[in-house]
C-alpha atoms as a PDB file:
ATOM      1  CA  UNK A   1      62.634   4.934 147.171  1.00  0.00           C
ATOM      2  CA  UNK A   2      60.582   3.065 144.589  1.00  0.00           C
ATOM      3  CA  UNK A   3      57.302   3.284 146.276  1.00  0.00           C
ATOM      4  CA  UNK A   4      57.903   6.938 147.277  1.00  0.00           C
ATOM      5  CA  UNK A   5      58.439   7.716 143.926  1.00  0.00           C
ATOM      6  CA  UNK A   6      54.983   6.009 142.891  1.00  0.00           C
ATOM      7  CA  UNK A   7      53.013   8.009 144.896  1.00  0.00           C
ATOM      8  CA  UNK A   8      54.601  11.258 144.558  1.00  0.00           C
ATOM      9  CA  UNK A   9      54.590  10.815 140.551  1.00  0.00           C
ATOM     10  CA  UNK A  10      51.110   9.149 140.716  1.00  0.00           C
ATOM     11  CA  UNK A  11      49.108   9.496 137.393  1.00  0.00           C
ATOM     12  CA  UNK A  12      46.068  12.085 137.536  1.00  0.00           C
ATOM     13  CA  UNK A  13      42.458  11.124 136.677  1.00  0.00           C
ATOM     14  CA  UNK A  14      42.196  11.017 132.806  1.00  0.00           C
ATOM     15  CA  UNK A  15      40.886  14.148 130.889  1.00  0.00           C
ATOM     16  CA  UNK A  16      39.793  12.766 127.889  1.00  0.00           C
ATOM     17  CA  UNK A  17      38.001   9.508 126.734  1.00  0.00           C
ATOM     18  CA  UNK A  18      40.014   6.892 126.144  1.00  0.00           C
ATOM     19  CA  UNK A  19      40.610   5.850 122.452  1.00  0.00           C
ATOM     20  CA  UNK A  20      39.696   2.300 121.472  1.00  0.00           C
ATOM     21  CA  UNK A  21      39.947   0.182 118.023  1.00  0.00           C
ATOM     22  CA  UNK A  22      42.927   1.222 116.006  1.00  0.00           C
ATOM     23  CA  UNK A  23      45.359   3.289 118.394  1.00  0.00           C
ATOM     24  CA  UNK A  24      48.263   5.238 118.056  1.00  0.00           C
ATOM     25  CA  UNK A  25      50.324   4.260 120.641  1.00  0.00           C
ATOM     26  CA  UNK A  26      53.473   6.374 122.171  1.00  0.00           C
ATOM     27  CA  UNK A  27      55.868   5.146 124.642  1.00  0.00           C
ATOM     28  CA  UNK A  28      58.378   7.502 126.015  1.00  0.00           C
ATOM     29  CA  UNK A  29      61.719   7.297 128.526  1.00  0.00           C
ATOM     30  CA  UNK A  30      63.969   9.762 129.897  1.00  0.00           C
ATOM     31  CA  UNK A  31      67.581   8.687 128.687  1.00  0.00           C
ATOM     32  CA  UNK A  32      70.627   8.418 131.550  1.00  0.00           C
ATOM     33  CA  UNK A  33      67.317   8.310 134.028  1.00  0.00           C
ATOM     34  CA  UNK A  34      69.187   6.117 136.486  1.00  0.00           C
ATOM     35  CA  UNK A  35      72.366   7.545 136.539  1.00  0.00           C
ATOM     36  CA  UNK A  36      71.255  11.046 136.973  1.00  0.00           C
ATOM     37  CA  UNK A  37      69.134  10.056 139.887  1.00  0.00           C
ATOM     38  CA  UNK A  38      72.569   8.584 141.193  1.00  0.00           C
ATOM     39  CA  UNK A  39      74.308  11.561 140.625  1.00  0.00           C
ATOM     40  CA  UNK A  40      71.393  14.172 141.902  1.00  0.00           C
ATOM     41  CA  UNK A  41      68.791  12.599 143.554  1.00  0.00           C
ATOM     42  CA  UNK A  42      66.779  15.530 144.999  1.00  0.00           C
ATOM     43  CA  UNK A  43      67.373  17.739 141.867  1.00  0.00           C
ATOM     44  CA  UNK A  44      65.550  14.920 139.928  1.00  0.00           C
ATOM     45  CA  UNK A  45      62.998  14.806 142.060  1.00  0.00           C
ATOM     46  CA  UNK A  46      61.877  18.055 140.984  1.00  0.00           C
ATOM     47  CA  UNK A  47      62.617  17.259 137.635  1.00  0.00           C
ATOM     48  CA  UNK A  48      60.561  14.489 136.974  1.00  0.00           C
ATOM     49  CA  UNK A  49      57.493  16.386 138.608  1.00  0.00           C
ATOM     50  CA  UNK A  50      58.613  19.258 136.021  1.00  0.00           C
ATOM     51  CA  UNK A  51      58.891  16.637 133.165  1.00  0.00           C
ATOM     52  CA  UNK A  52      55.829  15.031 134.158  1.00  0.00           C
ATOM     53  CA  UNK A  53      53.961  18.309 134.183  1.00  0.00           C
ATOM     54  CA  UNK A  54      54.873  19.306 131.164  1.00  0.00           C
ATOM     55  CA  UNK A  55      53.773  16.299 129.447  1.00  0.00           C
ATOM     56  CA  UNK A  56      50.450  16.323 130.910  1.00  0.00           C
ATOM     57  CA  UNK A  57      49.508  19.389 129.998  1.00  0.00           C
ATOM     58  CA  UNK A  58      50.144  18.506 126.519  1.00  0.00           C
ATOM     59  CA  UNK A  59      48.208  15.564 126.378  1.00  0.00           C
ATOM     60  CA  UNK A  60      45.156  18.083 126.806  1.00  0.00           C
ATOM     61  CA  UNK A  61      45.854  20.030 123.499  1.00  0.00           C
ATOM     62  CA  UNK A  62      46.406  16.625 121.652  1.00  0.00           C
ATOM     63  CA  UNK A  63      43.870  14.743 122.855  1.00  0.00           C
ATOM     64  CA  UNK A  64      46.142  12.300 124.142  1.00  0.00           C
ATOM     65  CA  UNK A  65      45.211   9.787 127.007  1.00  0.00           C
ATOM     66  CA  UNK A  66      47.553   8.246 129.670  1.00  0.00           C
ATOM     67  CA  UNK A  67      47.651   4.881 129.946  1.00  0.00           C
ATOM     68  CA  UNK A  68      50.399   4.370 132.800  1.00  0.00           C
ATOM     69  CA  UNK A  69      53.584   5.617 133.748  1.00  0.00           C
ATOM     70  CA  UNK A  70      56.460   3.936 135.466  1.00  0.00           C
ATOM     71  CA  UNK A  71      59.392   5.459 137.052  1.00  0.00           C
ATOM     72  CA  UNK A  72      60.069   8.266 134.459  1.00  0.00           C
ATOM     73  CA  UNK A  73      58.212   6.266 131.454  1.00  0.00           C
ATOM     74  CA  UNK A  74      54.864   6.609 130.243  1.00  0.00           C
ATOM     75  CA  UNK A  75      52.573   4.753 127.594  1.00  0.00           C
ATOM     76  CA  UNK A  76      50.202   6.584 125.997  1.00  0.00           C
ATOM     77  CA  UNK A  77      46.797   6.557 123.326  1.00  0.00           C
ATOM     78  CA  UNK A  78      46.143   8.799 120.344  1.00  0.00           C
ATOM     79  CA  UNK A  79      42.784   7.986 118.086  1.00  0.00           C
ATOM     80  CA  UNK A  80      45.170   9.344 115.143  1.00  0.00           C
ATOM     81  CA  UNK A  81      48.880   9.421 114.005  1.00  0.00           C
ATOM     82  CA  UNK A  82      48.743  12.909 113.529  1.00  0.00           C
ATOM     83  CA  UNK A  83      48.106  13.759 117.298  1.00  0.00           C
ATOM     84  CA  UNK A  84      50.584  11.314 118.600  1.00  0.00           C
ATOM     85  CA  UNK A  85      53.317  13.322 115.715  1.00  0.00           C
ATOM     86  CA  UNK A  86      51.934  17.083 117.194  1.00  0.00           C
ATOM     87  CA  UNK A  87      52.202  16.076 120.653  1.00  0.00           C
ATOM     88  CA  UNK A  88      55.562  14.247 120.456  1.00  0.00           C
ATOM     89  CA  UNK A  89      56.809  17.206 118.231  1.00  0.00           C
ATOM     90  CA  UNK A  90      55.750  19.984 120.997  1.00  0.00           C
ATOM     91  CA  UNK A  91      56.993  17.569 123.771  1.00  0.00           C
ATOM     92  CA  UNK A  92      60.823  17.754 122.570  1.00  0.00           C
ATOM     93  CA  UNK A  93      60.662  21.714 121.868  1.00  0.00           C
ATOM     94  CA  UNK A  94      58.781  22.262 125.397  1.00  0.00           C
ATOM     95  CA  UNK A  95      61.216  20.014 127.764  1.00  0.00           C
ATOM     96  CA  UNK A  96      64.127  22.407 126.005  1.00  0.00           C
ATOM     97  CA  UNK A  97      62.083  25.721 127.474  1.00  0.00           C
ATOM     98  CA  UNK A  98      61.429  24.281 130.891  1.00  0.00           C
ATOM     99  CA  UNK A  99      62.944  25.948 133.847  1.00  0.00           C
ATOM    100  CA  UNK A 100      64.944  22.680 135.259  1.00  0.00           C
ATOM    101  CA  UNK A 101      67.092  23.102 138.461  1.00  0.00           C
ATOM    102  CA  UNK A 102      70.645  23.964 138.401  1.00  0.00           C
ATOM    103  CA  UNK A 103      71.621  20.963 139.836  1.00  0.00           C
ATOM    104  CA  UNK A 104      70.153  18.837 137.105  1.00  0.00           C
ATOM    105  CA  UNK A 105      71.755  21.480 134.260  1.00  0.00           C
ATOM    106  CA  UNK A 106      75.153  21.261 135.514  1.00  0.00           C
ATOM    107  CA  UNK A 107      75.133  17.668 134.546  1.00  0.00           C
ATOM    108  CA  UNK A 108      77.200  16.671 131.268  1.00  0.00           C
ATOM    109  CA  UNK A 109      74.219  14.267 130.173  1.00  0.00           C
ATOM    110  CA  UNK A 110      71.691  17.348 130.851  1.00  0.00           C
ATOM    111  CA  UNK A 111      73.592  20.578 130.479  1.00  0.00           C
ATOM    112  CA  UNK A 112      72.190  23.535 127.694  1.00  0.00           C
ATOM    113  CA  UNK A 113      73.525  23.705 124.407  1.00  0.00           C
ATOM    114  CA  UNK A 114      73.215  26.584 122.032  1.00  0.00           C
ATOM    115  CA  UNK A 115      74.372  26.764 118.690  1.00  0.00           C
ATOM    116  CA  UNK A 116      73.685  29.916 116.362  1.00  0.00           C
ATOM    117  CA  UNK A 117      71.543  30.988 119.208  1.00  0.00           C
ATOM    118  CA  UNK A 118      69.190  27.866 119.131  1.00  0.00           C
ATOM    119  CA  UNK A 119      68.934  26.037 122.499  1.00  0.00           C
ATOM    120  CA  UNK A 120      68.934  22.477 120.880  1.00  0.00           C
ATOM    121  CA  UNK A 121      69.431  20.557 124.543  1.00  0.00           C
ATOM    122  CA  UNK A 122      68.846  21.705 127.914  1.00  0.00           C
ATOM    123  CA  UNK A 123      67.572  19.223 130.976  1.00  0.00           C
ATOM    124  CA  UNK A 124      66.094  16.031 130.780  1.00  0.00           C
ATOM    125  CA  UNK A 125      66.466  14.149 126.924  1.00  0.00           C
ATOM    126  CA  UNK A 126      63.387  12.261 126.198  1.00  0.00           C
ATOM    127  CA  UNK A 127      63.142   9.135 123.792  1.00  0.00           C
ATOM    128  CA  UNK A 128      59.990   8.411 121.668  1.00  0.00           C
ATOM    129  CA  UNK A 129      58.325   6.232 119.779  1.00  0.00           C
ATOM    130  CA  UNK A 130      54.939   6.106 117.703  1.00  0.00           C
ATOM    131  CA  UNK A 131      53.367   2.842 116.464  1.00  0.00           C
ATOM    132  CA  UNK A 132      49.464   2.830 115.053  1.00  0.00           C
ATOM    133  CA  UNK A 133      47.366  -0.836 115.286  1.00  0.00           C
ATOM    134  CA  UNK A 134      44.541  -2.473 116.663  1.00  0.00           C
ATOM    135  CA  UNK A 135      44.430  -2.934 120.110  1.00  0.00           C
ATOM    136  CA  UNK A 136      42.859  -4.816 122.617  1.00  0.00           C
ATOM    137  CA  UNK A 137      41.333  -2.628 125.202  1.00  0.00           C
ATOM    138  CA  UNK A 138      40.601  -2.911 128.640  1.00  0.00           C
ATOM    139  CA  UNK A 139      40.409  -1.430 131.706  1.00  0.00           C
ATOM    140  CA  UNK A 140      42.550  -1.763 134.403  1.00  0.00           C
ATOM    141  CA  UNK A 141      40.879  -2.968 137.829  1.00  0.00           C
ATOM    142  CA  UNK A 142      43.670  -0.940 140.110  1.00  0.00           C
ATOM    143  CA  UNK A 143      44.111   1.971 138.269  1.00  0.00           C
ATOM    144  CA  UNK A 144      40.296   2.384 136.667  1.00  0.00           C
ATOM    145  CA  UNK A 145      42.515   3.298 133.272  1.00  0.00           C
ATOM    146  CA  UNK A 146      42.037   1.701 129.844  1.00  0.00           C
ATOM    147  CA  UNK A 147      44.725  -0.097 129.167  1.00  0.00           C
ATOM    148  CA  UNK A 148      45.756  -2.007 125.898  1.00  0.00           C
ATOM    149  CA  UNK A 149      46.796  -5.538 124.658  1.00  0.00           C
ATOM    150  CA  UNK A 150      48.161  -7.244 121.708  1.00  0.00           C
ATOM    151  CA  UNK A 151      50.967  -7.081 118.757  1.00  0.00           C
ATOM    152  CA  UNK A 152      50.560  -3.333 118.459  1.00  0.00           C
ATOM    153  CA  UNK A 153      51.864  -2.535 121.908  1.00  0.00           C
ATOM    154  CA  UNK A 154      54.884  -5.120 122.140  1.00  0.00           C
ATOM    155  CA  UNK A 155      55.754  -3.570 118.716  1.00  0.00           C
ATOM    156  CA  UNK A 156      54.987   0.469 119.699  1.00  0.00           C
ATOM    157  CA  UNK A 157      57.790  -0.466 123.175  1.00  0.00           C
ATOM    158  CA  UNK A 158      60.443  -1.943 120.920  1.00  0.00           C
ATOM    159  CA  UNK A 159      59.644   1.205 117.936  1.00  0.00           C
ATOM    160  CA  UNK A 160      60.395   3.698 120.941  1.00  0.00           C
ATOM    161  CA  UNK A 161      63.027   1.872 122.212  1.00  0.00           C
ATOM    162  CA  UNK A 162      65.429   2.284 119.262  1.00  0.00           C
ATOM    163  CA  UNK A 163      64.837   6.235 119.583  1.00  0.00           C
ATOM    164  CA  UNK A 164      67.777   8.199 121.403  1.00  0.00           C
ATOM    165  CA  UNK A 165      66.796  10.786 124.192  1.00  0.00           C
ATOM    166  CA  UNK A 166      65.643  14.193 122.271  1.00  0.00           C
ATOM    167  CA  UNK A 167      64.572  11.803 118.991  1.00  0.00           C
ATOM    168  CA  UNK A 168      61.235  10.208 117.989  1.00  0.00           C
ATOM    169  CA  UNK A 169      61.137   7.268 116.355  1.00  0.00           C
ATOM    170  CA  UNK A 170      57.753   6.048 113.991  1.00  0.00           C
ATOM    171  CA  UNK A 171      56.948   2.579 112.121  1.00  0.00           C
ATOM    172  CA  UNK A 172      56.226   3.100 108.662  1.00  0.00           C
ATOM    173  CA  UNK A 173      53.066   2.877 109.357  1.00  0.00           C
ATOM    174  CA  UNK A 174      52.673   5.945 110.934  1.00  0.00           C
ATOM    175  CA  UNK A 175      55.078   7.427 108.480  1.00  0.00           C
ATOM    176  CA  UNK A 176      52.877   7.050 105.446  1.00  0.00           C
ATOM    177  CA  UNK A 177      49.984   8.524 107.303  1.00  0.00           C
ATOM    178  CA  UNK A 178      51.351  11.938 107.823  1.00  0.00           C
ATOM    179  CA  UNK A 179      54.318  12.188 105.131  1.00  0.00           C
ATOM    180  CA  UNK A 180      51.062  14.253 103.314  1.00  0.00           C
ATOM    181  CA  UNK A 181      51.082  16.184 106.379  1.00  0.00           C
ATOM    182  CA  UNK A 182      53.944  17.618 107.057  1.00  0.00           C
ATOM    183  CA  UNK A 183      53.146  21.161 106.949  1.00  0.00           C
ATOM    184  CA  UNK A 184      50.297  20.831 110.005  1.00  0.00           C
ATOM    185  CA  UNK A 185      53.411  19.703 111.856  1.00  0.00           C
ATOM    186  CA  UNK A 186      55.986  22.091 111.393  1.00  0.00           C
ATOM    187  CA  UNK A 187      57.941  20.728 108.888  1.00  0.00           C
ATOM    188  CA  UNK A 188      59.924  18.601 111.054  1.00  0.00           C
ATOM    189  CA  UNK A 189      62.998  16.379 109.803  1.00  0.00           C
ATOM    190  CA  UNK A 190      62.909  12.940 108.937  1.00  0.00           C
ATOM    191  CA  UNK A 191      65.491  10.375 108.306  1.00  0.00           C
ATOM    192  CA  UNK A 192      64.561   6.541 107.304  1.00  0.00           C
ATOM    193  CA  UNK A 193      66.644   4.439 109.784  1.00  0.00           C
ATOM    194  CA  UNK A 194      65.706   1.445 106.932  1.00  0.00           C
ATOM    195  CA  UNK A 195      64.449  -1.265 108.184  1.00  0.00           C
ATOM    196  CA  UNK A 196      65.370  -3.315 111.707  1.00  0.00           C
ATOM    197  CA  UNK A 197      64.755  -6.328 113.238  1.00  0.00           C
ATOM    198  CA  UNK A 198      63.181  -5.502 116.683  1.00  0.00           C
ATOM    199  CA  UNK A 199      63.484  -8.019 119.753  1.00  0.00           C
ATOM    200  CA  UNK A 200      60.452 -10.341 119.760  1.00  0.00           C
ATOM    201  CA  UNK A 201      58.594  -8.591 116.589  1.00  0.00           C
ATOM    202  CA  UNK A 202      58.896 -11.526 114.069  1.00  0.00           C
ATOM    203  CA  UNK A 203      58.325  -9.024 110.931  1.00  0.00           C
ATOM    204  CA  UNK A 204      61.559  -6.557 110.604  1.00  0.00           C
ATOM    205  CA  UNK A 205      60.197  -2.758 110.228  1.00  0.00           C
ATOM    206  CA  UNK A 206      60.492   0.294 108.650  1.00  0.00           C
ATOM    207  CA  UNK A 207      61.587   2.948 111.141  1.00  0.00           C
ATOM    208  CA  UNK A 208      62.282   7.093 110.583  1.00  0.00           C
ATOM    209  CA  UNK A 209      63.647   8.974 113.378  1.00  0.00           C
ATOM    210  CA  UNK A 210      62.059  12.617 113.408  1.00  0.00           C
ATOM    211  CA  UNK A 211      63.323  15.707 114.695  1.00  0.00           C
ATOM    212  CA  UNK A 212      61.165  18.947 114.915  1.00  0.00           C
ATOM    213  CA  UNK A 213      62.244  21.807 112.864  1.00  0.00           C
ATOM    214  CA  UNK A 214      63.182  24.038 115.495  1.00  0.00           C
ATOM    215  CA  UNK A 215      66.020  21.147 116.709  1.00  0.00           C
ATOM    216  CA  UNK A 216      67.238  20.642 113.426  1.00  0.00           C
ATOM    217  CA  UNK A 217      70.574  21.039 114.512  1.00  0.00           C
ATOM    218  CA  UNK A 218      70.477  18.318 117.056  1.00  0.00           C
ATOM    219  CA  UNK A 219      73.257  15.232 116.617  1.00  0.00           C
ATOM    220  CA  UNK A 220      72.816  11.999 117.874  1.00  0.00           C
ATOM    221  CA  UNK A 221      75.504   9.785 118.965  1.00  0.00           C
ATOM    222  CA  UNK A 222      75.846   6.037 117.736  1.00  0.00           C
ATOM    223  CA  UNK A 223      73.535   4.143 119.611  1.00  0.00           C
ATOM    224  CA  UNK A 224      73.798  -0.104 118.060  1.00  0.00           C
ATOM    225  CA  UNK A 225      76.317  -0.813 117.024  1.00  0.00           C
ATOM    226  CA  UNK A 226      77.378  -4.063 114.171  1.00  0.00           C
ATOM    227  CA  UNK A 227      77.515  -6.793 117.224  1.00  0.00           C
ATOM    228  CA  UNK A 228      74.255  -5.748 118.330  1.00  0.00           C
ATOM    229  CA  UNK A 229      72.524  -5.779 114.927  1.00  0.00           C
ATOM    230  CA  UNK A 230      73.831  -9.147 113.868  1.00  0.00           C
ATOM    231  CA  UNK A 231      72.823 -10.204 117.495  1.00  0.00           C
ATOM    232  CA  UNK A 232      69.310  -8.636 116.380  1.00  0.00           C
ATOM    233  CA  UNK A 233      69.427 -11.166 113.078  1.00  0.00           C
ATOM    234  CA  UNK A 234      70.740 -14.496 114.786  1.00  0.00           C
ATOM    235  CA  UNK A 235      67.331 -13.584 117.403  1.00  0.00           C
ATOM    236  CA  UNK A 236      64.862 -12.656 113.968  1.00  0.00           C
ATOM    237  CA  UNK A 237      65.822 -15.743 112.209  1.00  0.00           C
ATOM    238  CA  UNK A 238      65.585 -18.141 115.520  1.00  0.00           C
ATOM    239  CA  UNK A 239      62.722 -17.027 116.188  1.00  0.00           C
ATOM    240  CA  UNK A 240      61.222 -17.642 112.670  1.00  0.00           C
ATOM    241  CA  UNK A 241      62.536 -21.168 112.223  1.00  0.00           C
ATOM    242  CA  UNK A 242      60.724 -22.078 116.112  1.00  0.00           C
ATOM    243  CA  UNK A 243      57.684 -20.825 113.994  1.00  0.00           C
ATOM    244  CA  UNK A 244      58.375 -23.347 111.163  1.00  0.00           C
ATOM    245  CA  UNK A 245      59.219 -20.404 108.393  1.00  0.00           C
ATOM    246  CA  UNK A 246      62.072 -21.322 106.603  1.00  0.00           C
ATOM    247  CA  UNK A 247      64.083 -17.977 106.274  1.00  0.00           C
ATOM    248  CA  UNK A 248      67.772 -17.903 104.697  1.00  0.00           C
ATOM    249  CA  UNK A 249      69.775 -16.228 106.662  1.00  0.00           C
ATOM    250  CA  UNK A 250      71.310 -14.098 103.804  1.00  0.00           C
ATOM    251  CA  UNK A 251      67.665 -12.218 103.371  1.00  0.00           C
ATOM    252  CA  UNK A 252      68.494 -11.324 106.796  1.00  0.00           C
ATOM    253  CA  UNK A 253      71.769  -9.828 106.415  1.00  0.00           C
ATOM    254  CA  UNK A 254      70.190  -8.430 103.308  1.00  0.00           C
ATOM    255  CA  UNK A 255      68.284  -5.820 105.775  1.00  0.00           C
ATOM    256  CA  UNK A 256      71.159  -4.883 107.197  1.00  0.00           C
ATOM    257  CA  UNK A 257      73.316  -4.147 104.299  1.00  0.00           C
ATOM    258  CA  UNK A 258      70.347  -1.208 103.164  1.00  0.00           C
ATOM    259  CA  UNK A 259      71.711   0.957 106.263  1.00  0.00           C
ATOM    260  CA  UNK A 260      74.892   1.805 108.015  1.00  0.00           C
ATOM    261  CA  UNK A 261      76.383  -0.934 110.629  1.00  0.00           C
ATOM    262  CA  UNK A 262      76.000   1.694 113.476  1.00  0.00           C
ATOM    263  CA  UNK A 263      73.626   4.872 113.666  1.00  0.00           C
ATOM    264  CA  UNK A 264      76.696   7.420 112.541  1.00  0.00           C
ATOM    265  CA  UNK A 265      76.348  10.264 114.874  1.00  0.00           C
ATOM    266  CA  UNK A 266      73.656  12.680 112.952  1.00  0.00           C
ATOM    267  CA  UNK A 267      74.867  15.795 110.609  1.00  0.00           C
ATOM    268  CA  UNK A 268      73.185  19.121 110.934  1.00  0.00           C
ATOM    269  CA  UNK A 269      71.052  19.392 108.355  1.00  0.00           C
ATOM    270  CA  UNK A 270      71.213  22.041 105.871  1.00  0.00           C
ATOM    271  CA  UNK A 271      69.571  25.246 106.824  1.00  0.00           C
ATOM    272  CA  UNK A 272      65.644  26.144 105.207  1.00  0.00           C
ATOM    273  CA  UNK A 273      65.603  28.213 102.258  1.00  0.00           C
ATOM    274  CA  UNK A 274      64.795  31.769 103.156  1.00  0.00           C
ATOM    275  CA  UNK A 275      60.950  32.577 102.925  1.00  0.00           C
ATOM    276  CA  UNK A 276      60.434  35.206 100.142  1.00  0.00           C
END
């Protein structure tokens, strides 16, 4: 089944140039992905070829390059936060308009839901995260793709991991590159998460989780809960002391104490003021 699903889902030659020197990296993953090709194998089939579609033709009005994909995940390049924020923004509101099989809609983790007439979910529920650094570039002898190396990209997996399906998730780095931008992208929503220790990132970061404007209404369950997060600190602070840095583990707990033990399922926000 894996190698089927390699060629059938094989990446396409790359439209654009691939960006090099400081990148904005996105890494994205379909949430549930291996239970709902448990439950409905064929009707994922066609769903990831929909998905994968979809996200594609994106990439062309963002200038973004793909890097790789694997199973239902791909990596990919911006040259600029603001791209990797537009295409990521149009990505959640597109996957909510695509015409996804019946089979694959019927599903709990999958099925539509409209509230006051706004489709906020319907199929597949994508995660993503956004990190901008330097990276190493190279390209791949098998797939003739650049592909990247270094801090940045360990850092831009573990950003995207902490995102829920149907959320993005951005470093602060990317944050304080478009927070003067908002209105070129939609006035989306953003919430600071405050700042997390990531596995194997020795420096703890500054995450937001964004929502475009259109989705405002979506909620997101708890997704770490205390155990984890103090699980998260015992890892930060062992792995600073096997680099010599002598850390108290209070400053750790510190971080913690800023934001909520778990992610409390999200609120609606409140409604835009009418335009005049």
């Amino acid at each position: 089944v894996t190698d089927f699903r390699r060629v059938l889902f094989r990446s396409p030659a790359p439209a654009i140039p691939a960006p090099v020197g400081t990148v904005s990296l996105v890494f994205t993953d379909v949430q549930d992905s291996t239970k709902l090709w448990e439950q409905e194998t064929m009707g994922m089939m066609q769903a990831i070829l929909i998905h994968n579609k979809l996200l594609r033709q994106l990439l062309l009005q963002h200038n973004g390059y793909e890097v790789k994909t694997e199973g239902d995940a791909f990596m990919l390049a911006f040259g600029s936060e603001l791209n990797a924020m537009q295409w990521c923004l149009a990505a959640q509101v597109a996957l909510t308009t695509a015409d996804w099989p019946e089979s694959i809609l019927a599903l709990a983790e999958t099925r539509p839901v409209v509230e006051g007439g706004m489709t906020l979910w319907k199929g597949l529920r994508v995660r993503m995260g956004i990190h901008t650094g330097f990276a190493h570039a190279q390209v791949d002898p098998t797939t003739h793709r650049m592909d990247y190396f270094g801090p940045v990209v360990n850092k831009a997996a573990r950003v995207s991991s902490f995102a829920r399906g149907g959320e993005i998730v951005i470093s602060d780095t990317v944050y304080l590159t478009v927070k003067s931008k908002m209105a070129q992208l939609g006035d989306p929503m953003v919430t600071l998460l405050g700042t997390r220790a990531l596995k194997g990132i020795r420096e703890a970061v500054t995450l937001h989780a964004v929502v475009p404007r259109e989705l405002a209404g979506r909620r997101f369950p708890s997704s770490v809960t205390s155990t984890e997060e103090k699980a998260q600190v015992e890892l930060l602070h062992w792995q600073l002391e096997q680099d010599g840095v002598q850390a108290p583990k209070d400053e750790f707990e510190l971080i913690w104490s800023d934001s909520e033990d778990e992610r409390p399922e999200t609120p609606p926000p409140a409604p835009p003021p009418p335009q005049p």
